[in-house]
C-alpha atoms as a PDB file:
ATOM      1  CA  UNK A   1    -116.163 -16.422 -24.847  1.00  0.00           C
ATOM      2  CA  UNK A   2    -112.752 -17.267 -23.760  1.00  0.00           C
ATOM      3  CA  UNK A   3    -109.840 -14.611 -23.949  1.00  0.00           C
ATOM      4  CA  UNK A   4    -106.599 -16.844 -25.588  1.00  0.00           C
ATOM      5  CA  UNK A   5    -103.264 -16.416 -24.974  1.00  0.00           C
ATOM      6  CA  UNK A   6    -100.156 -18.200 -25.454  1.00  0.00           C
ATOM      7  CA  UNK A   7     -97.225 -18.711 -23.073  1.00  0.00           C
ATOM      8  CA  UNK A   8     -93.507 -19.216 -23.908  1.00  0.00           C
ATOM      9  CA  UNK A   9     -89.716 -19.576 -22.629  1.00  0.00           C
ATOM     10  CA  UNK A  10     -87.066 -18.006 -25.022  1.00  0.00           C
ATOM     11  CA  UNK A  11     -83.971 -19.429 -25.066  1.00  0.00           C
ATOM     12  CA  UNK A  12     -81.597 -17.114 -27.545  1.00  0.00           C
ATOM     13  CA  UNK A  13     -84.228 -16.601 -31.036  1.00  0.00           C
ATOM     14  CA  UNK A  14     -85.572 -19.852 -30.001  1.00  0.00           C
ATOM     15  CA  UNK A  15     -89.518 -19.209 -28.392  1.00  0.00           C
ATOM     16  CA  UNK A  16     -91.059 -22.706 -26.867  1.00  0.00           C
ATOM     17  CA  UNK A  17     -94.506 -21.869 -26.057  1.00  0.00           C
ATOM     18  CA  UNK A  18     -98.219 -23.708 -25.377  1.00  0.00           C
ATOM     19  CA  UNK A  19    -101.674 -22.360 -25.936  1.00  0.00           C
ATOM     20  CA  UNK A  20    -104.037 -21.664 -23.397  1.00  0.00           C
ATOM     21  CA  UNK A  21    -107.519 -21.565 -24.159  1.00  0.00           C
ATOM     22  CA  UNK A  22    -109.096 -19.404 -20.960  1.00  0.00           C
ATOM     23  CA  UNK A  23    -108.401 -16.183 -18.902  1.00  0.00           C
ATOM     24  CA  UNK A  24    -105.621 -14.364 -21.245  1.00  0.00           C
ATOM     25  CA  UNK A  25    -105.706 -11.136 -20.191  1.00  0.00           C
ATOM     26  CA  UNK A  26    -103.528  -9.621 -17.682  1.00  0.00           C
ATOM     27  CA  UNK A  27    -105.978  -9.790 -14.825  1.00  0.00           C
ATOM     28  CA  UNK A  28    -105.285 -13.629 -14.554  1.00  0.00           C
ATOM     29  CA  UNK A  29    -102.949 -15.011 -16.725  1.00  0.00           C
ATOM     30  CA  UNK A  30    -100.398 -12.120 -16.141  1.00  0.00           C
ATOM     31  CA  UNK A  31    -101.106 -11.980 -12.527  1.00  0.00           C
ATOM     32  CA  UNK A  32    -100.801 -15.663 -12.215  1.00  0.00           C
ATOM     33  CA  UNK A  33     -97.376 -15.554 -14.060  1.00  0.00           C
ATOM     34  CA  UNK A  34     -95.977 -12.913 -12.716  1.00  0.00           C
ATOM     35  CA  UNK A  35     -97.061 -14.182  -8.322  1.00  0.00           C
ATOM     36  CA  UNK A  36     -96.355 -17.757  -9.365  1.00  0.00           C
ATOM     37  CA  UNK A  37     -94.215 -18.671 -12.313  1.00  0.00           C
ATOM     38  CA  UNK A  38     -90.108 -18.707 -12.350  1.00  0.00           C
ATOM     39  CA  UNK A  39     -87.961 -19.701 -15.213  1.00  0.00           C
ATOM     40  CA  UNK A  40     -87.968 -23.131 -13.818  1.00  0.00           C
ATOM     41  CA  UNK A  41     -91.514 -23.502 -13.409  1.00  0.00           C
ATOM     42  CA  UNK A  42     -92.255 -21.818 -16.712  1.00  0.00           C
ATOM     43  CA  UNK A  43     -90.450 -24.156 -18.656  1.00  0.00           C
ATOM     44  CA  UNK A  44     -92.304 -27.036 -16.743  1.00  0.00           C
ATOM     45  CA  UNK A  45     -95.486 -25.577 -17.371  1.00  0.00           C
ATOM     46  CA  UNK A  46     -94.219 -25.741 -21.271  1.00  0.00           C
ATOM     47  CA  UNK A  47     -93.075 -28.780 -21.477  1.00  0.00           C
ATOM     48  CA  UNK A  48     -96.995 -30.612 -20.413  1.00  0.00           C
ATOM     49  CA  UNK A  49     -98.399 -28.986 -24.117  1.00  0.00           C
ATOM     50  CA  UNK A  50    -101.355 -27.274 -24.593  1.00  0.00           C
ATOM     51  CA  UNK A  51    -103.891 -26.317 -21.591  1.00  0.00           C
ATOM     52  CA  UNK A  52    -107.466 -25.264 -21.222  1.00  0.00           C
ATOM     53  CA  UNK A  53    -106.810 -23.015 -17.938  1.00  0.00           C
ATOM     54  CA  UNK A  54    -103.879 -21.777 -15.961  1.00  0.00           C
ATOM     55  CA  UNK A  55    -103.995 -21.772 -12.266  1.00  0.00           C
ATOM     56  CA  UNK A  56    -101.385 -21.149  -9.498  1.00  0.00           C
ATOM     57  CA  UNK A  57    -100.210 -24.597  -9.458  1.00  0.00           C
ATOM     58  CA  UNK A  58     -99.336 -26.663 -12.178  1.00  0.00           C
ATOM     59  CA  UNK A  59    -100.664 -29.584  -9.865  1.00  0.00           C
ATOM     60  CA  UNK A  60    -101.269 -33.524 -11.356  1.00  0.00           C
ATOM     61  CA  UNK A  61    -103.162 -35.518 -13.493  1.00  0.00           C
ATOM     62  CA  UNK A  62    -106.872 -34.667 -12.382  1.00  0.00           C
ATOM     63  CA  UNK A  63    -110.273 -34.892 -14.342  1.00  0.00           C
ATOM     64  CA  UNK A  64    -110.527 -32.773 -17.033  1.00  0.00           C
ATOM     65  CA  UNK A  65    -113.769 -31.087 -15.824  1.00  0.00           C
ATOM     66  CA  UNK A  66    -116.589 -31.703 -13.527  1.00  0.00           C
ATOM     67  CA  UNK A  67    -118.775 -33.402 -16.104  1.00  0.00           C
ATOM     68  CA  UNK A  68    -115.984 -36.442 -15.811  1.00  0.00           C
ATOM     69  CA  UNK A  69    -116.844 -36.870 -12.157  1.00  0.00           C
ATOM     70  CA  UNK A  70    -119.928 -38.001 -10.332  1.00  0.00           C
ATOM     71  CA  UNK A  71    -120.908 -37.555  -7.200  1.00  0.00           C
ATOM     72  CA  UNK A  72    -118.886 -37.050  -4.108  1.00  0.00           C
ATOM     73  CA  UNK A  73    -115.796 -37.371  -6.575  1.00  0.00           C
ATOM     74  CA  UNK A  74    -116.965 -33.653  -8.023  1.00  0.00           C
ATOM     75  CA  UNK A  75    -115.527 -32.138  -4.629  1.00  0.00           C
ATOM     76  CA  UNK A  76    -111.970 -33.928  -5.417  1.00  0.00           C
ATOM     77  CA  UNK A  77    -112.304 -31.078  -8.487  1.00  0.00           C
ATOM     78  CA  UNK A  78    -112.689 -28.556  -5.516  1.00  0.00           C
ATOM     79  CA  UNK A  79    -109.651 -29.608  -4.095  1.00  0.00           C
ATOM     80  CA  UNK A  80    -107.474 -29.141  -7.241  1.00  0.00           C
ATOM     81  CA  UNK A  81    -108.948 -25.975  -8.193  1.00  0.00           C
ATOM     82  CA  UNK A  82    -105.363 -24.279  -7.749  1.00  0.00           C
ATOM     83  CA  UNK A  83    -104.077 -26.814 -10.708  1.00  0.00           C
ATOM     84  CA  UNK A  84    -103.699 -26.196 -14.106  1.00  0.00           C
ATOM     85  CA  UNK A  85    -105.706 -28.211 -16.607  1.00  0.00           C
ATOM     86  CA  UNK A  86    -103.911 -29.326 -19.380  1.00  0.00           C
ATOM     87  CA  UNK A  87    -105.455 -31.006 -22.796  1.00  0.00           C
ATOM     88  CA  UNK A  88    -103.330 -33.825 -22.852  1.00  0.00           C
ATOM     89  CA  UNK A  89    -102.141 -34.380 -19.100  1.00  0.00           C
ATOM     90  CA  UNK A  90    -105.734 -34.438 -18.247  1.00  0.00           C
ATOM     91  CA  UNK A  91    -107.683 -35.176 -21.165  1.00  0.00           C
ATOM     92  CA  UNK A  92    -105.342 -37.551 -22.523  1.00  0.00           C
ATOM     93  CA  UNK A  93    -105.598 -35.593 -25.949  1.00  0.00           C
ATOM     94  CA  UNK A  94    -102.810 -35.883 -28.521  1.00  0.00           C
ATOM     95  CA  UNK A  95    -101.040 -33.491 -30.620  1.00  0.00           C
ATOM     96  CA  UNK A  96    -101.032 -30.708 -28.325  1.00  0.00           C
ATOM     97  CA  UNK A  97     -97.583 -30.706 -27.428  1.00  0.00           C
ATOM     98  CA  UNK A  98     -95.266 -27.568 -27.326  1.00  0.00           C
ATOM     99  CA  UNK A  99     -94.410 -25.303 -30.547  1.00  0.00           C
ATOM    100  CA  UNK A 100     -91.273 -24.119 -31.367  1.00  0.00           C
ATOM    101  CA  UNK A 101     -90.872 -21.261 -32.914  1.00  0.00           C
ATOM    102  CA  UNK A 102     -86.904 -19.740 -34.442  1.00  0.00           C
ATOM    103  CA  UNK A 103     -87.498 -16.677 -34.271  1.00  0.00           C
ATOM    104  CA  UNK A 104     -90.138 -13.899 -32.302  1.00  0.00           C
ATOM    105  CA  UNK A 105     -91.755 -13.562 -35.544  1.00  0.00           C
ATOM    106  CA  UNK A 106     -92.369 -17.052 -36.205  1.00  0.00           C
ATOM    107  CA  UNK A 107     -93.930 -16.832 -32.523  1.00  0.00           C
ATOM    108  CA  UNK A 108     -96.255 -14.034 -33.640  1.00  0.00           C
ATOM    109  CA  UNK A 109     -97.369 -15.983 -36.455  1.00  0.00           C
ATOM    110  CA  UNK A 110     -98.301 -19.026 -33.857  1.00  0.00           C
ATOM    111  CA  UNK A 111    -100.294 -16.594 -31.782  1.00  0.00           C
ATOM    112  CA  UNK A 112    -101.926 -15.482 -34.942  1.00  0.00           C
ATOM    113  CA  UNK A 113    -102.826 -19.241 -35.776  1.00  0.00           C
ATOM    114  CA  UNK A 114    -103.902 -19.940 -32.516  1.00  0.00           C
ATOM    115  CA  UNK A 115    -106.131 -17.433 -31.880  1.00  0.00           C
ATOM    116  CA  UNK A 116    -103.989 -15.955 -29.090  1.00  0.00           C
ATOM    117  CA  UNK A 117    -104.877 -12.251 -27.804  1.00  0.00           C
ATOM    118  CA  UNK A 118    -102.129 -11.965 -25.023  1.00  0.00           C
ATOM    119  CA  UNK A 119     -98.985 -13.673 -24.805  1.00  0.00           C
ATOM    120  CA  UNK A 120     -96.129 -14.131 -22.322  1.00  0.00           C
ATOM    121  CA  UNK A 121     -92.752 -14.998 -22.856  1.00  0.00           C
ATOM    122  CA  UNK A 122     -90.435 -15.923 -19.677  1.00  0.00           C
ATOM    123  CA  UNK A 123     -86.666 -14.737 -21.182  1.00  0.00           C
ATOM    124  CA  UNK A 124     -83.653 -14.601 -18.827  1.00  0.00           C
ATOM    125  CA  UNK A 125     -85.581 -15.173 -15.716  1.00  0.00           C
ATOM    126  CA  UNK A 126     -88.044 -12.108 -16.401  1.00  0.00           C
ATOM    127  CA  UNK A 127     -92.005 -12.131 -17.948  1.00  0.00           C
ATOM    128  CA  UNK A 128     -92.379 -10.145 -20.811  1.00  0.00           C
ATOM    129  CA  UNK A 129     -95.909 -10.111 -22.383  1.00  0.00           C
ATOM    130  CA  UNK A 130     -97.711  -8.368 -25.640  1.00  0.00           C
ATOM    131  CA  UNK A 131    -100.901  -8.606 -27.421  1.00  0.00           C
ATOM    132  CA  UNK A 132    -102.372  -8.981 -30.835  1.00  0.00           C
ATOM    133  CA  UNK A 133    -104.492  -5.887 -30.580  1.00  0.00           C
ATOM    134  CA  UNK A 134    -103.374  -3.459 -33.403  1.00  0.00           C
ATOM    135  CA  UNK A 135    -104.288  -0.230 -31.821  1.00  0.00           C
ATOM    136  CA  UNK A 136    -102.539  -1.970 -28.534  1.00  0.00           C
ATOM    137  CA  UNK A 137     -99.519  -0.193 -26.906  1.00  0.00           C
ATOM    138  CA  UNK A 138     -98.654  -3.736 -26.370  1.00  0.00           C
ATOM    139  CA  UNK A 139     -99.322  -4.961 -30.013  1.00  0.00           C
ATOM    140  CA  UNK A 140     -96.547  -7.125 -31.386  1.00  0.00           C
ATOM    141  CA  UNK A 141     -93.914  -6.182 -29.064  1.00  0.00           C
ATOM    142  CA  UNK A 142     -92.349  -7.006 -25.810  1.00  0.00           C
ATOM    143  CA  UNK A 143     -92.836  -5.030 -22.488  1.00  0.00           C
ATOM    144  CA  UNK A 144     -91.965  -6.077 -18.997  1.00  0.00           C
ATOM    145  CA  UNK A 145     -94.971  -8.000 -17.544  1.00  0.00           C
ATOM    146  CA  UNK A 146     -94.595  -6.115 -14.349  1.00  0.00           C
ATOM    147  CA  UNK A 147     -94.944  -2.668 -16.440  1.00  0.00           C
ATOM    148  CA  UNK A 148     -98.233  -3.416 -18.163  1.00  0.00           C
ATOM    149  CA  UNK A 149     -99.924  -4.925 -15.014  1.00  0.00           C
ATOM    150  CA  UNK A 150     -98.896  -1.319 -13.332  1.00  0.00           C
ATOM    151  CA  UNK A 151    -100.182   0.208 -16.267  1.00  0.00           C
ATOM    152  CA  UNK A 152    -103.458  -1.717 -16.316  1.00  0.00           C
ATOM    153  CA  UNK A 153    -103.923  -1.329 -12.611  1.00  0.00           C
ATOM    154  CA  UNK A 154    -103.713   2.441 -13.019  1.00  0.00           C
ATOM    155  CA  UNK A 155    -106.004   2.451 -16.032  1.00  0.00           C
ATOM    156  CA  UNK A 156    -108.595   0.900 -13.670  1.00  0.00           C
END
C-alpha cells in the first residue's frame, strides 16, 4: 500500500501543488524535502505534474520502471535511482499536470480528492507540512517541516 501525499509552493493564497503516489510520510518525503528541496527546486519539481516517487534528485527523462527495460538496460534504472519518477515526464501520461488551488482550503479539498495523507507546502523559502489524519496534531494545519520531523524523531 502506498502512503500519498501531495506537494505544493504557495505564492500569497495561491497553493500550486502535484500528487505523489509513494513514500508520504515524514520518514521520506519530509526528509527528502527538507535535505534536498529549496524554493527554487520546489517549484521545479511542481512544474513536471504528477509523480509516482520522490527521490533526491529530480533527475531526467528515464524509464518509468524496470519492467520497461530489458536486460543490461535494467542497471541504467540503478543508476538513476536518486531521480524522481514522474507520470508524465517518464511515462509520457497526460493530464497530470499541476493543480492550482486559491486558497489553503481549496488545497485541502485536493488532498482530500487525491487521496493524499501528508502534504508539504514550500511558502517563503520554508517547508511547512500537515496531514489528513483527524486525531493528527498535524491534521489540517500548517507546522514547520523541521518541527514535526523533530517531533517524529523523538516519538521514535
Amino acid at each position: 500500500m502506498s502512503t500519498r501525499s501531495r506537494i505544493g509552493v504557495m505564492h500569497g493564497d495561491k497553493v500550486k501543488s502535484i500528487y505523489c503516489h509513494n513514500d508520504g510520510y515524514l520518514d521520506y518525503n519530509g526528509i527528502f524535502l527538507q535535505e534536498s528541496y529549496d524554493s527554487a527546486k520546489a517549484n521545479q519539481l511542481v512544474a513536471l505534474g504528477d509523480m509516482s516517487s520522490l527521490q533526491h534528485e529530480i533527475g531526467e527523462k528515464h524509464a518509468f520502471s524496470r519492467f520497461d527495460l530489458r536486460g543490461i538496460e535494467s542497471r541504467v534504472l540503478d543508476h538513476n535511482q536518486n531521480w524522481c519518477t514522474f507520470y508524465g515526464r517518464d511515462r509520457g501520461e497526460k493530464g497530470v499536470e499541476f493543480k492550482v488551488a486559491h486558497s489553503f482550503e481549496e488545497f485541502l479539498d485536493q488532498c482530500d480528492h487525491s487521496g493524499a495523507e501528508y502534504y508539504y507546502i514550500m511558502k517563503d523559502g520554508v517547508w511547512y507540512c500537515g496531514d489528513t489524519y483527524t486525531s493528527s496534531p498535524l491534521s489540517k494545519k500548517l507546522t514547520l517541516l523541521a518541527d514535526a520531523l523533530l517531533a517524529d524523531a523523538v516519538d521514535k
